[in-house]
C-alpha atoms as a PDB file:
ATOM      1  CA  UNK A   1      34.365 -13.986  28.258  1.00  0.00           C
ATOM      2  CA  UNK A   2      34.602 -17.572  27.673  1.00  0.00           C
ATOM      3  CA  UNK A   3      32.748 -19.766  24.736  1.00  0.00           C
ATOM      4  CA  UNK A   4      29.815 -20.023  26.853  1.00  0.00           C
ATOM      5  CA  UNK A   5      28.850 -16.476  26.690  1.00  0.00           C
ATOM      6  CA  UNK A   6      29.506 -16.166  22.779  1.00  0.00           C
ATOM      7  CA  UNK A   7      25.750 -16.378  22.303  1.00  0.00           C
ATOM      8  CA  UNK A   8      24.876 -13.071  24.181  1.00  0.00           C
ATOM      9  CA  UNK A   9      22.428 -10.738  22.680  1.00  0.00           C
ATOM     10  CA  UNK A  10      24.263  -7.603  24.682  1.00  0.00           C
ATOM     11  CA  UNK A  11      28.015  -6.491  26.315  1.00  0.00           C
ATOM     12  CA  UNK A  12      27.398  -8.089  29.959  1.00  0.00           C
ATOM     13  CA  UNK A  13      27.549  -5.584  32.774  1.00  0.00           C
ATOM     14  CA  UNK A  14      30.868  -6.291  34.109  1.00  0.00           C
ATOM     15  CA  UNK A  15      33.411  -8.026  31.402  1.00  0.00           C
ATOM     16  CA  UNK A  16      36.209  -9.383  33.514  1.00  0.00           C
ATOM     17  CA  UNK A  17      38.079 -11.729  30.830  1.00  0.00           C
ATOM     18  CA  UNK A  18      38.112 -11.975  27.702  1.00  0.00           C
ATOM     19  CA  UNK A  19      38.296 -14.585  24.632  1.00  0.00           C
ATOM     20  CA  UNK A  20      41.250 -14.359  21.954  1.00  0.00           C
ATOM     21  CA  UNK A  21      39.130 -13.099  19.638  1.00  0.00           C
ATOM     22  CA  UNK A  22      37.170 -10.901  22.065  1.00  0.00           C
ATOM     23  CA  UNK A  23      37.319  -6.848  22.342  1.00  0.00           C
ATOM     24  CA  UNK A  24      37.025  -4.204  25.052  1.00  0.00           C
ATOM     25  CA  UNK A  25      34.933  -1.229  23.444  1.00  0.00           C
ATOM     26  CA  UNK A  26      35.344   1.681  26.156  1.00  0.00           C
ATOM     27  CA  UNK A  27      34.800   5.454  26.442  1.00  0.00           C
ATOM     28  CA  UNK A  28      37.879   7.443  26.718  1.00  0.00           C
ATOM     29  CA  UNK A  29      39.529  11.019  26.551  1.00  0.00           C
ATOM     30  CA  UNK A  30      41.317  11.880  23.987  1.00  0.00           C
ATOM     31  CA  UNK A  31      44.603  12.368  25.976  1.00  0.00           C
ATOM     32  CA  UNK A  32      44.680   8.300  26.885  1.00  0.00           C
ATOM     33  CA  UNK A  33      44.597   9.201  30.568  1.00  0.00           C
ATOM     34  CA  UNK A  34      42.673   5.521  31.412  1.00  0.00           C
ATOM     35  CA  UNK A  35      41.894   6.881  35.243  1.00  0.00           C
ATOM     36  CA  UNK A  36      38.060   5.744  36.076  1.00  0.00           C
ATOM     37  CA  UNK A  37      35.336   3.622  34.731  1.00  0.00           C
ATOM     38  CA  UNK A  38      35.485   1.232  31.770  1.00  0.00           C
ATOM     39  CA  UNK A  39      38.591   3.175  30.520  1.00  0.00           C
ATOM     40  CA  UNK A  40      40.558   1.919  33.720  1.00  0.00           C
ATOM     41  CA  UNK A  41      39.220  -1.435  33.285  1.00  0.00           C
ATOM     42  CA  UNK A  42      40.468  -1.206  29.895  1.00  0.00           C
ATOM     43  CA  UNK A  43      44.622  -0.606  30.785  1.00  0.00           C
ATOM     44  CA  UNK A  44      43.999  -3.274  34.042  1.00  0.00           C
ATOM     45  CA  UNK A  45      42.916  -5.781  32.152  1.00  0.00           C
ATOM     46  CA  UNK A  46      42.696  -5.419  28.197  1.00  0.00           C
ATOM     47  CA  UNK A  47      45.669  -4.159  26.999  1.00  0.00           C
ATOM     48  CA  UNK A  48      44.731  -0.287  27.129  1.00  0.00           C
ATOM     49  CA  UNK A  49      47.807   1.902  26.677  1.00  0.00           C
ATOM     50  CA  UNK A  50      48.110   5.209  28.845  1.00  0.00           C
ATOM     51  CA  UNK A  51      48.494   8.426  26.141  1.00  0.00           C
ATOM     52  CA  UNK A  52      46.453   6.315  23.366  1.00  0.00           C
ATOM     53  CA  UNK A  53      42.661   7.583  23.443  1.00  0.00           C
ATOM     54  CA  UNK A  54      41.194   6.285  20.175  1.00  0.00           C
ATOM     55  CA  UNK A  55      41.445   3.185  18.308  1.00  0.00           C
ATOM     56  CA  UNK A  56      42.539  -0.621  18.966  1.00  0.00           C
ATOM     57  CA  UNK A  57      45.167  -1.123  21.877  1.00  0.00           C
ATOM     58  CA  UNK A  58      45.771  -4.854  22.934  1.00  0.00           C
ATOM     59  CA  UNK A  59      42.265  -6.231  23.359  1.00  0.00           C
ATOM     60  CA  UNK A  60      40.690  -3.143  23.781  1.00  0.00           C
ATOM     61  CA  UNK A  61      39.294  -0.191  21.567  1.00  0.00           C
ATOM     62  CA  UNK A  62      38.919   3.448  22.369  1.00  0.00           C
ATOM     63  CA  UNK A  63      36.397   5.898  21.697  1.00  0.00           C
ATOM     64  CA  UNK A  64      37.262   9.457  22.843  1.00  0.00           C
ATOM     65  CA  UNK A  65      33.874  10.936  24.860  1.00  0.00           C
ATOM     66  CA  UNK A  66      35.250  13.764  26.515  1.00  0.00           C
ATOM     67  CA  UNK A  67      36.209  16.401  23.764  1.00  0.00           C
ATOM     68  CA  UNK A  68      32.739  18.009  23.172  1.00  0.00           C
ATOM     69  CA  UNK A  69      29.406  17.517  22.540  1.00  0.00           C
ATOM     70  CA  UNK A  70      27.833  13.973  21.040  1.00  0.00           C
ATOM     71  CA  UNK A  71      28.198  15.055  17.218  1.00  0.00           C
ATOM     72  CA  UNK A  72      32.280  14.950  18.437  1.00  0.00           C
ATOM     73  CA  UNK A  73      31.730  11.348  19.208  1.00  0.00           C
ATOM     74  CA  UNK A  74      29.757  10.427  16.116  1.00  0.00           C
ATOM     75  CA  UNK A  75      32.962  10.391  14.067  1.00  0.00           C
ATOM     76  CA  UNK A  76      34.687   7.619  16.229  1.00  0.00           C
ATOM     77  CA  UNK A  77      31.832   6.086  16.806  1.00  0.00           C
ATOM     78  CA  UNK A  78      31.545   5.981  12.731  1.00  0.00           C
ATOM     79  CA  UNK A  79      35.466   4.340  12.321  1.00  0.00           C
ATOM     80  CA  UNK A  80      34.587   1.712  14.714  1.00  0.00           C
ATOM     81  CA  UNK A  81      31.661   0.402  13.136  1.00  0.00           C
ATOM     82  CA  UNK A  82      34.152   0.394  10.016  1.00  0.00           C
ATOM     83  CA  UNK A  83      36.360  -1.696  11.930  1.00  0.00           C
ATOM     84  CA  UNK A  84      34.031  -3.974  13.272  1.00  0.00           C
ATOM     85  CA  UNK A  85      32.598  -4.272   9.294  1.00  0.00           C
ATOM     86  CA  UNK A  86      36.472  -5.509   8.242  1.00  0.00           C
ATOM     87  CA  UNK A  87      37.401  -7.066  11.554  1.00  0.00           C
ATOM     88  CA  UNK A  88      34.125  -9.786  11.013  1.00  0.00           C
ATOM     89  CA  UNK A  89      35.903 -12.788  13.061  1.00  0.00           C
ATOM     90  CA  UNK A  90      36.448 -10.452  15.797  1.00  0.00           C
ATOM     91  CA  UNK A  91      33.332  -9.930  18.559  1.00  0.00           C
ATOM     92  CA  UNK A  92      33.450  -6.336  19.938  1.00  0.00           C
ATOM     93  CA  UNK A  93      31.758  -5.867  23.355  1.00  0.00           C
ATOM     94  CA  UNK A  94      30.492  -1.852  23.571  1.00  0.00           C
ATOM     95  CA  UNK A  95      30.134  -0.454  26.882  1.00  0.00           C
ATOM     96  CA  UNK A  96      27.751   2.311  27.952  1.00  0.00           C
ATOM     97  CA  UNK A  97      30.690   4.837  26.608  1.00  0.00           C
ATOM     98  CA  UNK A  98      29.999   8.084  27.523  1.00  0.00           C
ATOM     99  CA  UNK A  99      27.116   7.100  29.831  1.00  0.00           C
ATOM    100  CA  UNK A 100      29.698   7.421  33.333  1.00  0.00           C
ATOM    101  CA  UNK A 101      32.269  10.087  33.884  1.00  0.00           C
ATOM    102  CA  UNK A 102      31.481  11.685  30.666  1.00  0.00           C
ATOM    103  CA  UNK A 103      27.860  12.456  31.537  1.00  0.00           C
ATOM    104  CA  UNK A 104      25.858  11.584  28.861  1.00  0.00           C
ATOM    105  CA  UNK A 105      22.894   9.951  28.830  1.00  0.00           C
ATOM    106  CA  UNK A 106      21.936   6.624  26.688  1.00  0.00           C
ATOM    107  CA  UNK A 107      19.651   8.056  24.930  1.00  0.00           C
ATOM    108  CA  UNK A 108      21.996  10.871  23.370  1.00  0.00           C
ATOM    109  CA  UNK A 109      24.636   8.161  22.606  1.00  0.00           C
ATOM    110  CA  UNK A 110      22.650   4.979  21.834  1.00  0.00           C
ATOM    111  CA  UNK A 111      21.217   5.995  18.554  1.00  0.00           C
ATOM    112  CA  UNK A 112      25.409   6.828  17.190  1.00  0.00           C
ATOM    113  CA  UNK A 113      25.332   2.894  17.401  1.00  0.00           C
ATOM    114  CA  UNK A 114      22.358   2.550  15.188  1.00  0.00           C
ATOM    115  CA  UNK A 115      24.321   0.724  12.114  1.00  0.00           C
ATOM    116  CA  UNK A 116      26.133  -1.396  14.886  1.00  0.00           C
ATOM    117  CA  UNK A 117      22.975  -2.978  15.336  1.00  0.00           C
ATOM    118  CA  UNK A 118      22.960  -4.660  11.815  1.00  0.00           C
ATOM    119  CA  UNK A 119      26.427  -6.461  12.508  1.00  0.00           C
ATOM    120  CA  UNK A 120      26.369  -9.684  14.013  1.00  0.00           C
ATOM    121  CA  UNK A 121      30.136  -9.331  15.832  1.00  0.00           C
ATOM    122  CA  UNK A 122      29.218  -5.707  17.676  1.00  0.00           C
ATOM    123  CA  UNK A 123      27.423  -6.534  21.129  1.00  0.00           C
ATOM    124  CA  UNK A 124      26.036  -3.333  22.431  1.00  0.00           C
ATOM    125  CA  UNK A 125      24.717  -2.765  26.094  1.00  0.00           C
ATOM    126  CA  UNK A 126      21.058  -3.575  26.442  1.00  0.00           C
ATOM    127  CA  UNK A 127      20.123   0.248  27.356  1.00  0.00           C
ATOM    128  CA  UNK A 128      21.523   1.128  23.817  1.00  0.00           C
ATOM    129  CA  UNK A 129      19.238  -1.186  22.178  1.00  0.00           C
ATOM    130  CA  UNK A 130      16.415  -0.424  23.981  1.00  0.00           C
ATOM    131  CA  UNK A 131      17.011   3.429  23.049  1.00  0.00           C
ATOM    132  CA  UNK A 132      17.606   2.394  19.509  1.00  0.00           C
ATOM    133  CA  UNK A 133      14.734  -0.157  18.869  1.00  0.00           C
ATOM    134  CA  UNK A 134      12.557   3.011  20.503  1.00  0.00           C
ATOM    135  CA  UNK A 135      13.473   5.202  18.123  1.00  0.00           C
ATOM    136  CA  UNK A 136      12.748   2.903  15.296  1.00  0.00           C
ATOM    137  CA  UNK A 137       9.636   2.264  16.218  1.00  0.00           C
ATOM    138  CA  UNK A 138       9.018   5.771  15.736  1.00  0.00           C
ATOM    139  CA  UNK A 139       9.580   5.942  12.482  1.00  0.00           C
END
């Protein structure tokens, strides 16, 4: 991304650079095999690590999606918000993790990004906020 794009409301479609103080947020497995999808994208370009699936590694950050069910993800999902919380000069761009090879859907994994929503560095993809600002409004 460069300083131009700082002011975007969501992660753009298709992140090909990034800023110094810009990060990669990407589904992976937890094995760290970065093969297809954001994840590849990830070790091309952002610093991803082959045999690391969760956490930060160079400009990018990992979130395992292939173990189980979406209450396996929550927990990751959980730690990065965390990090984001501490990390507050740092913008985080979230993909649609878990939304490609995986197979979920973003309505099953939008609303595990709920209290990203409140912090001003996370950017989440625009189908994640649409899923969560629907389910708020049911409430």
């Amino acid at each position: 991304m460069n300083s131009k794009n700082t002011d975007l409301q969501y992660t753009p479609e298709n992140i090909t650079s990034l800023g110094p103080d810009e990060v990669f947020v990407f589904g992976s497995n937890l094995a760290g095999m970065h093969g297809g999808g954001a994840a590849r994208v990830a070790f091309e370009r952002f610093g991803a690590k082959m045999g690391q699936g969760v956490g930060m590694q160079g400009q990018s950050y990992a979130i395992p999606t292939m173990q189980g069910g979406v209450e396996t993800i929550k927990p990751y999902v959980d730690d990065f918000i965390e990090l984001a919380r501490e990390w507050d000069q740092t913008t985080f761009y979230v993909t649609r993790i878990g939304c490609g090879i995986a197979g979920f859907k973003d309505s099953q994994i939008a609303p595990l990004f709920a209290e990203a929503l409140k912090l001003y560095n996370i950017r989440l993809p625009k189908s994640f906020v649409e899923e969560i600002n629907k389910l708020n409004n049911k409430h």
